[in-house]
N, C-alpha and C. Protein backbone atom coordinates (compact mmCIF):
# COMPACT_ATOMS: atom_id res chain seq x y z
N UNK A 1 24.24 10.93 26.07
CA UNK A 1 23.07 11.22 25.26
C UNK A 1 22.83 10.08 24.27
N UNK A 2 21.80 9.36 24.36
CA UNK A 2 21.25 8.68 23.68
C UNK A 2 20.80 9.07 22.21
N UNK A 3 21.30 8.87 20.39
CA UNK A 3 20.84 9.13 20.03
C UNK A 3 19.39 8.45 19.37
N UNK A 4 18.43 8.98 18.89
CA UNK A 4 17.26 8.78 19.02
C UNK A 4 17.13 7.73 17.07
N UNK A 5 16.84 6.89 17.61
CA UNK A 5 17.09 6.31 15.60
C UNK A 5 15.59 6.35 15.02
N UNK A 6 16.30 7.32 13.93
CA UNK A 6 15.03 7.16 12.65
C UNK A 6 14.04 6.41 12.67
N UNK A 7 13.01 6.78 12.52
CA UNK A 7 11.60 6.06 12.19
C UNK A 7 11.69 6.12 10.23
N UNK A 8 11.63 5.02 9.81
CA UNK A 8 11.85 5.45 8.35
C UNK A 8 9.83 6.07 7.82
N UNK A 9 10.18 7.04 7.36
CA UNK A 9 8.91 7.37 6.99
C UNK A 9 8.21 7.27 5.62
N UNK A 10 6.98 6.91 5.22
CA UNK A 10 6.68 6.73 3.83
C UNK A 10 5.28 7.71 3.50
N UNK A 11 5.23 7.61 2.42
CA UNK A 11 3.96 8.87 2.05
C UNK A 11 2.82 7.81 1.37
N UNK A 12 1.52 8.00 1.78
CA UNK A 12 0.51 7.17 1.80
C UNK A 12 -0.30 7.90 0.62
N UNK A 13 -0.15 7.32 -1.00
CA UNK A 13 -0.52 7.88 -2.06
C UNK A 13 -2.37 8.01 -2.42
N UNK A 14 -3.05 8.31 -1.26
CA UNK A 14 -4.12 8.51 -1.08
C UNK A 14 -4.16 10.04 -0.35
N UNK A 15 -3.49 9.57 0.59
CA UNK A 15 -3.47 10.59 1.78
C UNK A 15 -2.98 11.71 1.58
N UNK A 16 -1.71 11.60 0.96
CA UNK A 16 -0.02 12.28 1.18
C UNK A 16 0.67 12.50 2.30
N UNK A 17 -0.36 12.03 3.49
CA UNK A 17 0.21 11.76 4.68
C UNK A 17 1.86 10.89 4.95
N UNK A 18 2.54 11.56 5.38
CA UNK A 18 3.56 10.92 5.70
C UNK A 18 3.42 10.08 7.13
N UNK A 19 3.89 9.00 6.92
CA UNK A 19 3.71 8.42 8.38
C UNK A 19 4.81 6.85 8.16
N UNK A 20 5.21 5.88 9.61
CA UNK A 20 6.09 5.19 10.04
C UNK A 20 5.60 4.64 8.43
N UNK A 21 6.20 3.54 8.27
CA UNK A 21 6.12 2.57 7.36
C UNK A 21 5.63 1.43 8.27
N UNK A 22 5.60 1.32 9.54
CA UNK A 22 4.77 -0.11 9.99
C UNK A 22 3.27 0.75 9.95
N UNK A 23 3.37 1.25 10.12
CA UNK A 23 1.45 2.06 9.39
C UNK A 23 0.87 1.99 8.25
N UNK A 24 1.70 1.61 7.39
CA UNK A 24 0.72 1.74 6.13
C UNK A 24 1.34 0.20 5.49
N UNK A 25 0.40 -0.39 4.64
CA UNK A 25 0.79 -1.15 3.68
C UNK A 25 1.85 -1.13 2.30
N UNK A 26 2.73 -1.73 2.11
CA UNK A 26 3.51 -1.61 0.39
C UNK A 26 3.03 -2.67 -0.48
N UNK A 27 2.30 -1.89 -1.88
CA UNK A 27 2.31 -3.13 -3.05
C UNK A 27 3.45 -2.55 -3.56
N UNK A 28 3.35 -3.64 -4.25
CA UNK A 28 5.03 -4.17 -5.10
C UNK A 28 4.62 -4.66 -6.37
N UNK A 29 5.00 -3.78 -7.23
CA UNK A 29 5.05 -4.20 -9.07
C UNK A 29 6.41 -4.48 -9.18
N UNK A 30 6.73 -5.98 -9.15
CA UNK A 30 8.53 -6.19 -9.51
C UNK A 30 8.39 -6.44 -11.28
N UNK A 31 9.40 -6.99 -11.50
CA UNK A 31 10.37 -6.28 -12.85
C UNK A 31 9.00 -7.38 -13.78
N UNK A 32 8.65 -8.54 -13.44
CA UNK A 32 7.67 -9.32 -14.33
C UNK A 32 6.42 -8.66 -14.66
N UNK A 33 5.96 -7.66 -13.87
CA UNK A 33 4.74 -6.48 -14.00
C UNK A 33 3.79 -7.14 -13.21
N UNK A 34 4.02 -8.31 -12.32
CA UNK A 34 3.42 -8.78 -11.12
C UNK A 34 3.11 -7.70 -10.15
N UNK A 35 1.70 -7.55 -9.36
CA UNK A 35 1.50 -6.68 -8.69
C UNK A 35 0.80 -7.39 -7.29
N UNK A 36 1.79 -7.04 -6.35
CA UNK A 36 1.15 -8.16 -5.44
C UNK A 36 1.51 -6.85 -3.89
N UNK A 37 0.87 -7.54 -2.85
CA UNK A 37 0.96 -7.42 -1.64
C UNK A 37 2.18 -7.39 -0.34
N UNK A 38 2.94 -6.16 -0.49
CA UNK A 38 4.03 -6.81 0.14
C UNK A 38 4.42 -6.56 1.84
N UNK A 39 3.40 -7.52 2.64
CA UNK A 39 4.01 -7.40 4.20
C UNK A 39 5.10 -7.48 4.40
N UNK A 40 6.02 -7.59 3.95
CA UNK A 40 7.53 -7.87 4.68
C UNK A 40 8.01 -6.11 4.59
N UNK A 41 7.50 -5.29 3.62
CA UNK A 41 7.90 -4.36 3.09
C UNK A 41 9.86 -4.66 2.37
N UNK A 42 10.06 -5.70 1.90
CA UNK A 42 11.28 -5.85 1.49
C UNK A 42 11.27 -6.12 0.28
N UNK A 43 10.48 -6.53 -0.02
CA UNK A 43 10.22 -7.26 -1.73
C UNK A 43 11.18 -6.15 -2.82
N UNK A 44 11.60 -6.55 -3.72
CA UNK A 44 12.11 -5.73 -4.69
C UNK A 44 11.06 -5.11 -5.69
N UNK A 45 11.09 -4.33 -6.69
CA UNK A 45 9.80 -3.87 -7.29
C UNK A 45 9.99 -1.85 -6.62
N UNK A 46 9.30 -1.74 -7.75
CA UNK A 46 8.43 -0.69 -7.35
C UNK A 46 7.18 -0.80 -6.05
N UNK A 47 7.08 0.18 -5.21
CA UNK A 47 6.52 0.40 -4.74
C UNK A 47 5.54 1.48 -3.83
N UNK A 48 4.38 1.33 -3.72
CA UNK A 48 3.22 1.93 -3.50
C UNK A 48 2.83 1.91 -2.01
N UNK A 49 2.41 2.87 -1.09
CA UNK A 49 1.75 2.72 0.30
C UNK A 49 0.89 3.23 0.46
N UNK A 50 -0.39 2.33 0.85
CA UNK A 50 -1.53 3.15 1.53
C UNK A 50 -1.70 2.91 3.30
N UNK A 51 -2.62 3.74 3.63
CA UNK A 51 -2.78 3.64 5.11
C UNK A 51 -3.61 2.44 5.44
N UNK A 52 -3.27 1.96 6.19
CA UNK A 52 -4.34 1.13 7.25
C UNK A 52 -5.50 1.15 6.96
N UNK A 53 -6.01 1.54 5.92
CA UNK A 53 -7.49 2.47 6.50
C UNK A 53 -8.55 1.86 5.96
N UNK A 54 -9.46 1.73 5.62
CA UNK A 54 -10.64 0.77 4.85
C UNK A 54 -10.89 1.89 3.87
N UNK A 55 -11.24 2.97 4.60
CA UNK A 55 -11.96 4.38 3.61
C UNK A 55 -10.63 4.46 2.70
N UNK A 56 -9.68 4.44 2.89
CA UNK A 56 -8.20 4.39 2.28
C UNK A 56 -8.28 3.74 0.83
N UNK A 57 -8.09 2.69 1.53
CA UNK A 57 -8.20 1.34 0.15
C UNK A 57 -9.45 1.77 -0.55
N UNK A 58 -10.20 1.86 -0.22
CA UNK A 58 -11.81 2.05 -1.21
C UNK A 58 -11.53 3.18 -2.29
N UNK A 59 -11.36 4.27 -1.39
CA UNK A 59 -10.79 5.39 -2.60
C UNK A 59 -9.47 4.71 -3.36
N UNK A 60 -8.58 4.31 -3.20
CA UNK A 60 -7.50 3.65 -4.13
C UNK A 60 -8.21 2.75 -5.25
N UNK A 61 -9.28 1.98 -4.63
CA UNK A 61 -9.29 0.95 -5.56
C UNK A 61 -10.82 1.68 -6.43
N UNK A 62 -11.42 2.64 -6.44
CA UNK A 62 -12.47 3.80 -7.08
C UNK A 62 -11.93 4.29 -7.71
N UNK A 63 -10.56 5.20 -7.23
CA UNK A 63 -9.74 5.99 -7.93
C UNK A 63 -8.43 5.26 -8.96
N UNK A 64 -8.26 4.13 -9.13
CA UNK A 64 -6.95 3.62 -10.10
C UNK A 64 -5.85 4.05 -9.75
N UNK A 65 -5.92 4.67 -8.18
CA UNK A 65 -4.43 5.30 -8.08
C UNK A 65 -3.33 4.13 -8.17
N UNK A 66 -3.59 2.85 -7.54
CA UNK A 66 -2.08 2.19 -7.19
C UNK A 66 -1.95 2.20 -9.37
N UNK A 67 -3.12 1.86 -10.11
CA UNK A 67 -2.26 1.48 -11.18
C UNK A 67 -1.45 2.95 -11.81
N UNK A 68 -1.82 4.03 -11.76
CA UNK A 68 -1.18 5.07 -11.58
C UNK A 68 0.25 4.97 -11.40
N UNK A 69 0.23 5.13 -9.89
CA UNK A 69 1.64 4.73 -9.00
C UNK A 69 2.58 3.47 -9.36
N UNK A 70 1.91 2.33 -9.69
CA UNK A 70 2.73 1.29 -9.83
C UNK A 70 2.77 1.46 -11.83
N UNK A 71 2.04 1.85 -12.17
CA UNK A 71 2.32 1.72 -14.06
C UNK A 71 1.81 0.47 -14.15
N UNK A 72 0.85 0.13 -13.83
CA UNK A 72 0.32 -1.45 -13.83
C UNK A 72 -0.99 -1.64 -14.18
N UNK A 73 -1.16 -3.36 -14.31
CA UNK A 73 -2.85 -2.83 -14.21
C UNK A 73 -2.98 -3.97 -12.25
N UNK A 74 -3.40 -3.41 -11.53
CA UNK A 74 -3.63 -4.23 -10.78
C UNK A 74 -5.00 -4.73 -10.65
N UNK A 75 -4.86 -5.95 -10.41
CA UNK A 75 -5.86 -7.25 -10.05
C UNK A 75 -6.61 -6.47 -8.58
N UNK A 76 -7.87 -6.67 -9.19
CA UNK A 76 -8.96 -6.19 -7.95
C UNK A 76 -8.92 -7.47 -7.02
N UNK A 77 -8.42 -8.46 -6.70
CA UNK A 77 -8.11 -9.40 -5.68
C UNK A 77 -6.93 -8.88 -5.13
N UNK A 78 -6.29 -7.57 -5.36
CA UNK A 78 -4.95 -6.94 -4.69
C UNK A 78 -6.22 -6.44 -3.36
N UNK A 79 -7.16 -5.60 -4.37
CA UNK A 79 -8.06 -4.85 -3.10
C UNK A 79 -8.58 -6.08 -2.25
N UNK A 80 -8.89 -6.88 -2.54
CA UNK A 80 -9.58 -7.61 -1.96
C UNK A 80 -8.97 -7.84 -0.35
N UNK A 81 -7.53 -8.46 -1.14
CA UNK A 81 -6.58 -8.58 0.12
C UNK A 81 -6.65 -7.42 1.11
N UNK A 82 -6.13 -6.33 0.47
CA UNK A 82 -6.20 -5.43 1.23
C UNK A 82 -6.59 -5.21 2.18
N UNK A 83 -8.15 -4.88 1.83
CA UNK A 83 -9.43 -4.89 2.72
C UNK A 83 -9.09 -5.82 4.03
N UNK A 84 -9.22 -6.68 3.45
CA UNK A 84 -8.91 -8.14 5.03
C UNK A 84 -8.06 -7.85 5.56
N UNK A 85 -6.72 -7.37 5.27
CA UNK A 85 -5.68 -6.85 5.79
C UNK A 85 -6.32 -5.82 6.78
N UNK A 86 -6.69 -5.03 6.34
CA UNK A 86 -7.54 -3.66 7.72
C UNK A 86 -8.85 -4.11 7.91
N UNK A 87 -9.14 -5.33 7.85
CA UNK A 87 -10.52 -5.89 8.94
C UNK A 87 -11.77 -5.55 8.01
N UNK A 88 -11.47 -5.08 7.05
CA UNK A 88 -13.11 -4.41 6.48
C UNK A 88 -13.70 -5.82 5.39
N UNK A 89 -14.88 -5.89 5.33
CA UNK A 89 -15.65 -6.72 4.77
C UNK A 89 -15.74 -6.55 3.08
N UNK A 90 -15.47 -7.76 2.55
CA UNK A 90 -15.71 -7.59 0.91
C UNK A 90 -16.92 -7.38 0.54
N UNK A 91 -18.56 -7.90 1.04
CA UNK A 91 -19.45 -7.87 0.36
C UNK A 91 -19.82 -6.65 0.45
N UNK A 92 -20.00 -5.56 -0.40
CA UNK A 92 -20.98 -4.12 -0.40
C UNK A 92 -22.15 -4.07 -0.67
């Protein structure tokens, strides 16, 4: 019998959806109060996950949740990234 290995799972602070961690994005507020983007998902810091999602990020960055979640103020060029990250367009 093969055992079956963990999917590590994370909760998407928009959603509350739980889902893989290669599904959703992590920002990272480390100890300098830097708030940045973290693809590797390894970075040290506090950290925050949203989904993939465009509608996702929009409500996060409407709603102030990551500064919420992270105790920060984050830089609206975090959203910016974001966005490009899930394909969606900056100009509204």
């Amino acid at each position: 019998m093969v055992k079956k290995r963990k999917i590590p799972e994370r909760k998407c602070v928009i959603t509350s959806e739980m889902k893989p961690k290669k599904d959703l994005i992590r920002i990272v507020r480390n100890k300098e109060g830097e708030v940045f983007v973290d693809s590797s998902g390894k970075k040290n810091g506090r950290g925050a996950y949203l989904s993939k999602d465009l509608t996702v990020i929009l409500q996060a960055e409407k709603t102030n949740a990551l500064n919420r979640h992270l105790d920060a103020d984050v830089d609206p060029s975090i959203y910016e990234e974001l966005k490009k990250l899930v394909g969606g367009t900056t100009n509204e």
